[in-house]
N, C-alpha and C. Protein backbone atom coordinates (compact mmCIF):
# COMPACT_ATOMS: atom_id res chain seq x y z
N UNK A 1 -14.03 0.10 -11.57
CA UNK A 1 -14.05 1.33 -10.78
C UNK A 1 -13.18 2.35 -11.52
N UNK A 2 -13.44 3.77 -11.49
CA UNK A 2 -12.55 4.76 -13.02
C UNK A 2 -12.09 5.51 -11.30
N UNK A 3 -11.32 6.12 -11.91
CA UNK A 3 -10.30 6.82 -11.33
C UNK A 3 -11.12 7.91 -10.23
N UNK A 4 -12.45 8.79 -10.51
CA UNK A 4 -13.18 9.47 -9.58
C UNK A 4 -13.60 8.76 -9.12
N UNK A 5 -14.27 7.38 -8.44
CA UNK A 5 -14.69 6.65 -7.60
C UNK A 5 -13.81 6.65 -6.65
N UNK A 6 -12.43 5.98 -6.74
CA UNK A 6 -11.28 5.64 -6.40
C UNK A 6 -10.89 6.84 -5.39
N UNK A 7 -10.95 8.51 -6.03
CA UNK A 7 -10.80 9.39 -4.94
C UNK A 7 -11.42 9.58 -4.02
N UNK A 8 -12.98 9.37 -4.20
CA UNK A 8 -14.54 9.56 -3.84
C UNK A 8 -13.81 8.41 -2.33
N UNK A 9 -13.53 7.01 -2.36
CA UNK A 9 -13.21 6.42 -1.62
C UNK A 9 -12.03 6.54 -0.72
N UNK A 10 -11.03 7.59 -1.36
CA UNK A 10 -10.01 7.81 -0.44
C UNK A 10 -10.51 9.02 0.28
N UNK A 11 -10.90 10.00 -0.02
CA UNK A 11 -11.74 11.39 0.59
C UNK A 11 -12.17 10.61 1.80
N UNK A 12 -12.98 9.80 1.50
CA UNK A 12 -13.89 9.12 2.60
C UNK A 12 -13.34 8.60 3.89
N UNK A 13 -12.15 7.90 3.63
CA UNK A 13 -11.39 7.05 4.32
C UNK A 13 -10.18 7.99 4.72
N UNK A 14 -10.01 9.07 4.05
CA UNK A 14 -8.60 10.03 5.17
C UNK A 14 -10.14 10.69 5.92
N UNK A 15 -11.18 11.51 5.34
CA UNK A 15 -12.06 12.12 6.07
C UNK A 15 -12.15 11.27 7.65
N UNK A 16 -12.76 9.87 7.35
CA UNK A 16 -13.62 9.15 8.43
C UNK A 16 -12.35 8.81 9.40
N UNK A 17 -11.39 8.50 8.84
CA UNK A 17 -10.12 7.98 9.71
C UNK A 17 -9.61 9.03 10.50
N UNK A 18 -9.86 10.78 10.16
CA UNK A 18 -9.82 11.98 11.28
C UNK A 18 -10.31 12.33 11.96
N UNK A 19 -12.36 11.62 11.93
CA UNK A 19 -12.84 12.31 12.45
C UNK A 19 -13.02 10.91 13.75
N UNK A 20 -12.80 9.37 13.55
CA UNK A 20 -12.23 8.69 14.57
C UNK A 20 -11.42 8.76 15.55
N UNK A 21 -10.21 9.35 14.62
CA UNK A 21 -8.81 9.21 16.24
C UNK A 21 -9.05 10.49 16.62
N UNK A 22 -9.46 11.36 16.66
CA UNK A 22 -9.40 13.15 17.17
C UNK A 22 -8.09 13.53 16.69
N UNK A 23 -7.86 14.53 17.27
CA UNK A 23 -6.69 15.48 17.07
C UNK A 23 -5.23 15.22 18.11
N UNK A 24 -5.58 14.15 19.32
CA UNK A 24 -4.00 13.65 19.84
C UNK A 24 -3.58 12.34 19.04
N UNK A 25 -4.39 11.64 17.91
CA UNK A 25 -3.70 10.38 17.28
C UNK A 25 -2.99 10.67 16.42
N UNK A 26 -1.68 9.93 16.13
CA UNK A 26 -1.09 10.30 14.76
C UNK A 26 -0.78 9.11 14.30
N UNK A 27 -1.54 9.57 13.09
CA UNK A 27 -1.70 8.76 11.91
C UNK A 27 -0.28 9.30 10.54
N UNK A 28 -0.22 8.02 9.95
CA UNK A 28 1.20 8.61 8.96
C UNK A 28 0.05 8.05 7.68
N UNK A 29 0.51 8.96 6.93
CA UNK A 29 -0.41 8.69 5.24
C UNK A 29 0.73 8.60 4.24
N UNK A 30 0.74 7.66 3.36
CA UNK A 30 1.71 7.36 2.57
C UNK A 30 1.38 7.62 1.22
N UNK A 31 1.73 8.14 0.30
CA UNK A 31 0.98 8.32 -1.28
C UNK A 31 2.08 8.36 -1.65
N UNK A 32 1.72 7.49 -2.95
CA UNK A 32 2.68 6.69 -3.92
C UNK A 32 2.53 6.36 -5.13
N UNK A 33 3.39 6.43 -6.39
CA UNK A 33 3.12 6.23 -7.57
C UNK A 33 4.21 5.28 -8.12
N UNK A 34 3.88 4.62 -9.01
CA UNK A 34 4.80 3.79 -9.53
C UNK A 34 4.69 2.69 -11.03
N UNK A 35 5.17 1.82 -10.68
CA UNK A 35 4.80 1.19 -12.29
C UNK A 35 3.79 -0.23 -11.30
N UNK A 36 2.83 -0.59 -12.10
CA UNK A 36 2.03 -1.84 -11.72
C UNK A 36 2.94 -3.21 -12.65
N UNK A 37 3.01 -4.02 -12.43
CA UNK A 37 3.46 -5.11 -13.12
C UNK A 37 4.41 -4.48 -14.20
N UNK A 38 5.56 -3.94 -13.44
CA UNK A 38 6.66 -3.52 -14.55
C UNK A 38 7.01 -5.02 -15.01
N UNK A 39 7.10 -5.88 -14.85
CA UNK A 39 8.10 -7.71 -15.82
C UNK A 39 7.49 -7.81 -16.81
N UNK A 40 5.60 -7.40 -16.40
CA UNK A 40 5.10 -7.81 -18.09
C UNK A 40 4.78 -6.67 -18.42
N UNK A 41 5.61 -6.75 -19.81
CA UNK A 41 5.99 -5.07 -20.58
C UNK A 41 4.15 -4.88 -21.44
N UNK A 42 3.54 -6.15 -21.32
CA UNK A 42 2.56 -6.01 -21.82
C UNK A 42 1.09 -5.52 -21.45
N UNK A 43 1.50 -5.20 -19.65
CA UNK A 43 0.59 -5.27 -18.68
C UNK A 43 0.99 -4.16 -17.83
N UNK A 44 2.56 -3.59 -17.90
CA UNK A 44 2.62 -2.67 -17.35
C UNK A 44 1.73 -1.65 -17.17
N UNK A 45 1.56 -0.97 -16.30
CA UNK A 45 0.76 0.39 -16.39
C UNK A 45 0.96 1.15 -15.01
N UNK A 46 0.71 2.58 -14.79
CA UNK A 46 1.19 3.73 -14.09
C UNK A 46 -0.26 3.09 -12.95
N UNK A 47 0.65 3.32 -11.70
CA UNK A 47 -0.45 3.15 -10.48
C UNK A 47 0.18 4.61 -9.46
N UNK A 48 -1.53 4.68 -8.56
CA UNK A 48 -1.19 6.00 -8.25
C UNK A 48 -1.79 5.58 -6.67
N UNK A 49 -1.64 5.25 -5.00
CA UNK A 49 -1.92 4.99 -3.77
C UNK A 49 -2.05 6.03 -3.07
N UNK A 50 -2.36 4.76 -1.96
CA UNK A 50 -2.09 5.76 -0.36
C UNK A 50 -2.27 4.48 0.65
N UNK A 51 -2.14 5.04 1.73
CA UNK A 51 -2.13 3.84 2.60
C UNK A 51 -2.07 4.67 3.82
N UNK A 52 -2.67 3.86 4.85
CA UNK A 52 -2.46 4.62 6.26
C UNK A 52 -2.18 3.70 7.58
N UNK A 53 -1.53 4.50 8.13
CA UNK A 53 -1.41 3.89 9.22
C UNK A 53 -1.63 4.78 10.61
N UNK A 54 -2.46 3.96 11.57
CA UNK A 54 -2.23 4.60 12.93
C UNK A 54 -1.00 4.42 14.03
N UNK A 55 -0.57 4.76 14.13
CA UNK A 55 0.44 4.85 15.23
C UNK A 55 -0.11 4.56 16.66
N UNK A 56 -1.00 4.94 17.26
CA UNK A 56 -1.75 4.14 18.47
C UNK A 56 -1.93 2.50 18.37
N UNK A 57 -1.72 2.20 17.01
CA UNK A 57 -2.04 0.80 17.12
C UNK A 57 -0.75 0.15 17.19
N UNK A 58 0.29 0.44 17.06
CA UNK A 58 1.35 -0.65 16.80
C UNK A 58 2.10 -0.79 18.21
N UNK A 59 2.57 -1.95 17.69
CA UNK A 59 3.00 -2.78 19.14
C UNK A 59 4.81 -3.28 19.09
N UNK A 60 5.46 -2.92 19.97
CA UNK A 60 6.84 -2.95 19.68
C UNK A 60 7.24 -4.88 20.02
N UNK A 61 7.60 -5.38 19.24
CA UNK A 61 8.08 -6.91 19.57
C UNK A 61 9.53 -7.13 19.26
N UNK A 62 9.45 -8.39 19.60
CA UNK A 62 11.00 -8.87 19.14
C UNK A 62 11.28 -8.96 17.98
N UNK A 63 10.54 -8.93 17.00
CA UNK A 63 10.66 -8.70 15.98
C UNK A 63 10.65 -7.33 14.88
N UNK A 64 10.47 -6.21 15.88
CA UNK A 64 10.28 -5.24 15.17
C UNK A 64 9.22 -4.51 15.83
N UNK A 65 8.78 -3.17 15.54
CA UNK A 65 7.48 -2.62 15.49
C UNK A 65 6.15 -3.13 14.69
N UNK A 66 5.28 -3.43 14.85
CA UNK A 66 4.49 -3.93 14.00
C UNK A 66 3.50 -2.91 14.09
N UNK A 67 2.62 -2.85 13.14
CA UNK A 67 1.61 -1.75 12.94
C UNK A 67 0.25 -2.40 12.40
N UNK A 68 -0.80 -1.93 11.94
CA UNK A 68 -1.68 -2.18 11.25
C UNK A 68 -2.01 -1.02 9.56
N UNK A 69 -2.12 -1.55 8.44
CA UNK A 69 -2.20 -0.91 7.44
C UNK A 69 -3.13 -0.92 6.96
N UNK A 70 -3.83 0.20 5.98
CA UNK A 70 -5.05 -0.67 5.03
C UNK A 70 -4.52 0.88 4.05
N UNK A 71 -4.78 0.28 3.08
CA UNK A 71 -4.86 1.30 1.72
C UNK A 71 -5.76 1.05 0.37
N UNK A 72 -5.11 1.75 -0.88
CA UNK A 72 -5.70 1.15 -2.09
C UNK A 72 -4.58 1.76 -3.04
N UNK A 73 -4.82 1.20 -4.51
CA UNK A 73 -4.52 1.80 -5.56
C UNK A 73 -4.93 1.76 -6.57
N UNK A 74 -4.89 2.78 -7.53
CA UNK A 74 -5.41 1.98 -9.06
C UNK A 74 -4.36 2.83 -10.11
N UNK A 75 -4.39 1.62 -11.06
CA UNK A 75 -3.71 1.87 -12.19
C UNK A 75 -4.53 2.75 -13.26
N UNK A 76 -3.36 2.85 -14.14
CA UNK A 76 -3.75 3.85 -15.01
C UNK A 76 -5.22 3.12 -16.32
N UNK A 77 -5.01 1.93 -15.87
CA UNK A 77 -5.97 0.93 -16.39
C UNK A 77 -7.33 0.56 -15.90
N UNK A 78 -7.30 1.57 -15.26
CA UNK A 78 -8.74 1.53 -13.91
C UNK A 78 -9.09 -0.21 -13.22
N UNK A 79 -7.35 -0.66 -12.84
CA UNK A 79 -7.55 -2.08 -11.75
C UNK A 79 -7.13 -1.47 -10.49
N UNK A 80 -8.00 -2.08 -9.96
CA UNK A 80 -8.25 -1.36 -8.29
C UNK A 80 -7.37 -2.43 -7.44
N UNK A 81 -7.18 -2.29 -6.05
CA UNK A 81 -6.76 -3.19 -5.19
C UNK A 81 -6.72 -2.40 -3.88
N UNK A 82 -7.82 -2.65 -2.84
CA UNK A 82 -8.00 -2.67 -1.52
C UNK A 82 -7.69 -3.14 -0.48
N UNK A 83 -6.82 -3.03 0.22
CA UNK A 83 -6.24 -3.80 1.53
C UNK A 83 -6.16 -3.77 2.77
N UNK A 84 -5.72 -4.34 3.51
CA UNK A 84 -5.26 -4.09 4.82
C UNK A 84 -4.59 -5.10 5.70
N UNK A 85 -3.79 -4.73 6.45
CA UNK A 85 -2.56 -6.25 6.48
C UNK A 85 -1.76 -5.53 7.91
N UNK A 86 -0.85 -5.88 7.93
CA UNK A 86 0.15 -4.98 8.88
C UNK A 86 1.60 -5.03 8.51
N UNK A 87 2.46 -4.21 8.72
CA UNK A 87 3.52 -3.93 8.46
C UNK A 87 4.73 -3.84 9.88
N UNK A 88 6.29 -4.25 9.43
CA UNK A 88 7.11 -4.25 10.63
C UNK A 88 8.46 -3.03 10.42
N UNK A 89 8.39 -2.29 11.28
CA UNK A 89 9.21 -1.28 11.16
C UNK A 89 10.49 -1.34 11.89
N UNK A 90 11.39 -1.57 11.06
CA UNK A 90 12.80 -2.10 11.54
C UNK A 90 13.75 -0.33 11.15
N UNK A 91 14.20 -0.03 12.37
CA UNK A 91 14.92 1.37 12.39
C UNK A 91 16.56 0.99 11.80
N UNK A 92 17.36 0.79 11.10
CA UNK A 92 18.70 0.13 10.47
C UNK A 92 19.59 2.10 10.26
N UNK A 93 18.98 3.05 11.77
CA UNK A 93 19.65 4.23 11.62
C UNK A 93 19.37 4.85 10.76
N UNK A 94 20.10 5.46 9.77
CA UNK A 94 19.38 6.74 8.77
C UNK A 94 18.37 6.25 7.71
N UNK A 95 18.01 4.58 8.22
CA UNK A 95 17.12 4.23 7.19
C UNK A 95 16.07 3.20 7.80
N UNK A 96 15.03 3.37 7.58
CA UNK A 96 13.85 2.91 8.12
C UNK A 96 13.61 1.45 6.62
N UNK A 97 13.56 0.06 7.61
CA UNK A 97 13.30 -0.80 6.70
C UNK A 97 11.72 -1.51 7.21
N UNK A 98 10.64 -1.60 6.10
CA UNK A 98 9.57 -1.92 6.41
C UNK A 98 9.52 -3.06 5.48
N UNK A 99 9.13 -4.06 5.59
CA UNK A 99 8.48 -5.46 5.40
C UNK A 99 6.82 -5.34 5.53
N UNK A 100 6.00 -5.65 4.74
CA UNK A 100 4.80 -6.15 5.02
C UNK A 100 3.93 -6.76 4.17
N UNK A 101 2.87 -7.34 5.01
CA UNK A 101 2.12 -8.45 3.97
C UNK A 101 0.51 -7.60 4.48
N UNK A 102 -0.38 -7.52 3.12
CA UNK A 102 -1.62 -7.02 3.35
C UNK A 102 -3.06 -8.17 2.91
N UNK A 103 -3.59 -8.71 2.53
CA UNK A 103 -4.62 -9.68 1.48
C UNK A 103 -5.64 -8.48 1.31
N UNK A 104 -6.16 -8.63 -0.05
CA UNK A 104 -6.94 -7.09 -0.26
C UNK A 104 -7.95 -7.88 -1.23
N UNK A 105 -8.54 -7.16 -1.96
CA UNK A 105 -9.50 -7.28 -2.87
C UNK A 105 -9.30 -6.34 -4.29
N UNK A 106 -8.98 -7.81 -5.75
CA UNK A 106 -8.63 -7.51 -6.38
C UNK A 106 -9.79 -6.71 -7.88
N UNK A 107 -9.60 -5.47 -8.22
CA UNK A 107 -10.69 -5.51 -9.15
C UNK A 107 -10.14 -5.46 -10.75
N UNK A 108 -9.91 -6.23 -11.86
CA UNK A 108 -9.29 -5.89 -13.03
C UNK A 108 -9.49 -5.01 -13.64
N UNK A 109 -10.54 -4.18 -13.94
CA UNK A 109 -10.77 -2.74 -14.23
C UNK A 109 -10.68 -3.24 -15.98
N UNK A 110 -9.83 -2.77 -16.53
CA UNK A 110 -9.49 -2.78 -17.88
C UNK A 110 -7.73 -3.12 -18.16
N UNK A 111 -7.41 -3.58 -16.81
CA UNK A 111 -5.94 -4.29 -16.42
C UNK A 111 -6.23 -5.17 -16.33
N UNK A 112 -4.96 -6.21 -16.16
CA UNK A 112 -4.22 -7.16 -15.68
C UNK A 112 -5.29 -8.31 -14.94
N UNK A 113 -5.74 -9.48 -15.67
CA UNK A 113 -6.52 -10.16 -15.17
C UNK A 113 -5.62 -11.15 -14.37
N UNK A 114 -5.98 -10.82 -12.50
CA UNK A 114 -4.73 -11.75 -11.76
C UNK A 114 -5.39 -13.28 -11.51
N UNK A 115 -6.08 -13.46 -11.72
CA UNK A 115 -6.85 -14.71 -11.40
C UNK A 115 -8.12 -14.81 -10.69
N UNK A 116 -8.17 -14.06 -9.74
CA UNK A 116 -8.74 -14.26 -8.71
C UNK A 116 -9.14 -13.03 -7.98
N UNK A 117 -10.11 -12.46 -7.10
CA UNK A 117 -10.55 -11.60 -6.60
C UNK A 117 -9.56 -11.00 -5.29
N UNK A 118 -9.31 -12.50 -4.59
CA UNK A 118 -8.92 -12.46 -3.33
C UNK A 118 -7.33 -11.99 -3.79
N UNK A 119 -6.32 -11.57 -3.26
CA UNK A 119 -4.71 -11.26 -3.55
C UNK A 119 -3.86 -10.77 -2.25
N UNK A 120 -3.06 -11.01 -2.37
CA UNK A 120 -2.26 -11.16 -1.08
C UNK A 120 -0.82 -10.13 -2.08
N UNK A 121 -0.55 -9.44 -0.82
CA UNK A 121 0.54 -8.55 -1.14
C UNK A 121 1.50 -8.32 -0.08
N UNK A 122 2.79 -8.58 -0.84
CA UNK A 122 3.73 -8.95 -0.11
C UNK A 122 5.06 -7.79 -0.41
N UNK A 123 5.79 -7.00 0.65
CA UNK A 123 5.89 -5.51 -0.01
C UNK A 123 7.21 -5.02 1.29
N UNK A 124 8.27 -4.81 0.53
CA UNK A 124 9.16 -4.18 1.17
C UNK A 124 9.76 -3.15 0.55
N UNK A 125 9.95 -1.67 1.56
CA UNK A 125 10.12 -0.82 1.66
C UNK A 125 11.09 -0.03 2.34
N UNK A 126 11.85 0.70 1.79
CA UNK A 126 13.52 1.57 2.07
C UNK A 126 12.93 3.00 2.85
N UNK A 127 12.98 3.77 3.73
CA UNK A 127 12.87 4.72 4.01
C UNK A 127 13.47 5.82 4.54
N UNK A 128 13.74 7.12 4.14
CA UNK A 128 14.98 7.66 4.45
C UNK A 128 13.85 9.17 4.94
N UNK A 129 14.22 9.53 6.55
CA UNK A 129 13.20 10.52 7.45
C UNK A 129 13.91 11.84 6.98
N UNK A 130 13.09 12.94 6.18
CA UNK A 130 13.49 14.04 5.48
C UNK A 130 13.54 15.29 6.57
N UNK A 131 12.71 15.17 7.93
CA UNK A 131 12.24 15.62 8.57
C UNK A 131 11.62 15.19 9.16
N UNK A 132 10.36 15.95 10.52
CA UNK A 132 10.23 15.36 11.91
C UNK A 132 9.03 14.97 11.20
N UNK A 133 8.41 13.22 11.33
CA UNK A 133 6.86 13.53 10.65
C UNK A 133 7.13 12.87 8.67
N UNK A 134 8.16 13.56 8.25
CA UNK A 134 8.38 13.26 6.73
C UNK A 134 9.01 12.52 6.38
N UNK A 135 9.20 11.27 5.19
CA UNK A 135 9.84 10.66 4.44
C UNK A 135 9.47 10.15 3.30
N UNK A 136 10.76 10.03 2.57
CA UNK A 136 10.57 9.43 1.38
C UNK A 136 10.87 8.02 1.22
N UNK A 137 10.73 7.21 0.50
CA UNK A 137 10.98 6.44 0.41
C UNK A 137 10.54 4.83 -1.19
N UNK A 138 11.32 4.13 -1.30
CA UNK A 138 10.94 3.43 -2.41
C UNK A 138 10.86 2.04 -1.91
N UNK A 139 9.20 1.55 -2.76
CA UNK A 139 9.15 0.33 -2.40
C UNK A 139 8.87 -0.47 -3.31
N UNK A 140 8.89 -1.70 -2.94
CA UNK A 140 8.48 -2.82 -4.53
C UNK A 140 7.53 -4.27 -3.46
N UNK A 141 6.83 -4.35 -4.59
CA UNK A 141 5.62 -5.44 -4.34
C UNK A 141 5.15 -6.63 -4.94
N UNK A 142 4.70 -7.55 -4.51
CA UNK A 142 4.42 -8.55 -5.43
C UNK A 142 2.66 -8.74 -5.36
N UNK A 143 1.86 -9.38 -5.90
CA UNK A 143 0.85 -9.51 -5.72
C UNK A 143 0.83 -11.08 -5.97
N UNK A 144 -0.32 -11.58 -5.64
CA UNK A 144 -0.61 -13.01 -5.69
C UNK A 144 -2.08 -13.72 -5.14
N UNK A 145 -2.46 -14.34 -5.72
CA UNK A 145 -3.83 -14.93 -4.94
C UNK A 145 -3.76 -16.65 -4.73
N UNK A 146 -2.46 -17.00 -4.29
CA UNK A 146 -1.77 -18.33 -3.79
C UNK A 146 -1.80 -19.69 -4.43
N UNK A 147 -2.47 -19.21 -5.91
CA UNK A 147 -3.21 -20.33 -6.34
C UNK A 147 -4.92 -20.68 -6.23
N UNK A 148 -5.43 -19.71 -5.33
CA UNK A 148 -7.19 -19.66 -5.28
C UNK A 148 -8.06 -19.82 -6.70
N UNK A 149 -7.42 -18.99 -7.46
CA UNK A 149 -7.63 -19.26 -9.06
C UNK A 149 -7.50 -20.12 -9.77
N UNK A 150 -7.95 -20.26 -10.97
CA UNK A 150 -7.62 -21.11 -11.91
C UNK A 150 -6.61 -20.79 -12.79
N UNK A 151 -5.95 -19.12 -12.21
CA UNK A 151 -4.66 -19.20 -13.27
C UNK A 151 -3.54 -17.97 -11.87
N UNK A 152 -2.26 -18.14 -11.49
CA UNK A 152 -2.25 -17.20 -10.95
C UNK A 152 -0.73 -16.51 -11.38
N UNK A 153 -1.26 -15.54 -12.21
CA UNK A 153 0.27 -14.76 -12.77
C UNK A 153 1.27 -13.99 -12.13
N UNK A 154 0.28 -13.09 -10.55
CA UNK A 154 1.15 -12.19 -10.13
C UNK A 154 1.57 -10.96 -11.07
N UNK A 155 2.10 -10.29 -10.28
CA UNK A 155 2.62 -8.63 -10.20
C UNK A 155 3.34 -7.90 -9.64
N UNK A 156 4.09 -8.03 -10.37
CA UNK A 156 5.30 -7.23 -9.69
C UNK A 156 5.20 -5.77 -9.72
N UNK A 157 5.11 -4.76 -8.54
CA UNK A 157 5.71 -3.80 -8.89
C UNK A 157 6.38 -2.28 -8.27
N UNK A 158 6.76 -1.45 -8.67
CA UNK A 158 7.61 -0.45 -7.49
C UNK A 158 6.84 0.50 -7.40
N UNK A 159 7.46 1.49 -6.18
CA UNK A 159 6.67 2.69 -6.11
C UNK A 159 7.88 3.16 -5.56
N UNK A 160 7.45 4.92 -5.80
CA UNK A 160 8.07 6.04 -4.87
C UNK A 160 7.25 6.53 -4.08
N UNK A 161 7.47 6.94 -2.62
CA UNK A 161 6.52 6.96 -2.07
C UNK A 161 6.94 8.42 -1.16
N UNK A 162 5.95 8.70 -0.70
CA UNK A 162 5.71 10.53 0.33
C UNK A 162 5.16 9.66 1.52
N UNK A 163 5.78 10.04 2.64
CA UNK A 163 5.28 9.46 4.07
C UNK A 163 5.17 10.48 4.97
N UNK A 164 3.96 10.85 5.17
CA UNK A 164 3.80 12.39 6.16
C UNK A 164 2.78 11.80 7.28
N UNK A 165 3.26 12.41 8.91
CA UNK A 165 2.36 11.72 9.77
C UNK A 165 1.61 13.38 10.03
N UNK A 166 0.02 13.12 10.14
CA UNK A 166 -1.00 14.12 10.67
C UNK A 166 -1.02 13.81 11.68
């Protein structure tokens, strides 16, 4: 998948995801750039996201806020990765700590062959609220497909991230 597909699919998915909840849901959109598998200096490469979340969906527990997520990204290597998982929003005062796990669908593009199609992503995140609605924040990730493969290397990697709720 090259990099205009990739938008072609996010257009689609902020479009369809506005014209679902109407105009009283708020949704937070996250876009993010960072390094893909910064450990292997050989595999590294520039990744560029987004991710969304609805806010009507999440549910406050003993454990936290929990939400529902789905996003994508692709590297500068045209490897894709599609998801959706849920995430727990722990308030720690001037800083918002998120934990979450997504399983997505992996595509190698002209990157990083992870083993396997299927991948599981496992992803915690620092967040500091700039304003009502805004934050920034930095996160780091692992990827993995549990062993489903016949080889499974994983991926490590970080992002900086823009968190604005519509």
């Amino acid at each position: 998948m090259n990099f205009k597909r990739f938008w072609i699919v996010f257009s689609f998915l902020l479009l369809s995801s506005k014209a679902v909840a109407g105009d009283n849901s708020p949704h937070q959109y996250n876009f993010f750039v960072g390094n893909f598998d910064f450990s292997d200096h050989k595999q590294s490469a520039i990744l560029f996201g987004f991710q969304h979340q609805n806010e009507n969906l999440e549910r406050n527990t003993l454990i936290g806020n929990i939400s529902p997520i789905t996003g994508a990204f692709i590297t500068e290597n045209s490897a894709t990765y599609f998801y959706t998982g849920f995430e727990w929003n722990l308030d720690m005062g001037g800083l918002t700590f998120t934990p979450s796990f997504a399983p997505g669908l992996y595509f190698e593009g002209d990157g990083k062959d992870l083993g396997h199609i299927l991948e599981f992503k496992s992803e915690v995140q620092f967040s500091y609220e700039l304003s009502e609605g805004s934050s920034l924040a930095f996160s780091y990730n692992h990827l993995s497909n549990a062993s489903l493969g016949d080889k499974n290397p994983g991926a490590n990697s970080y992002m900086f991230n823009f968190l604005k709720n519509f």
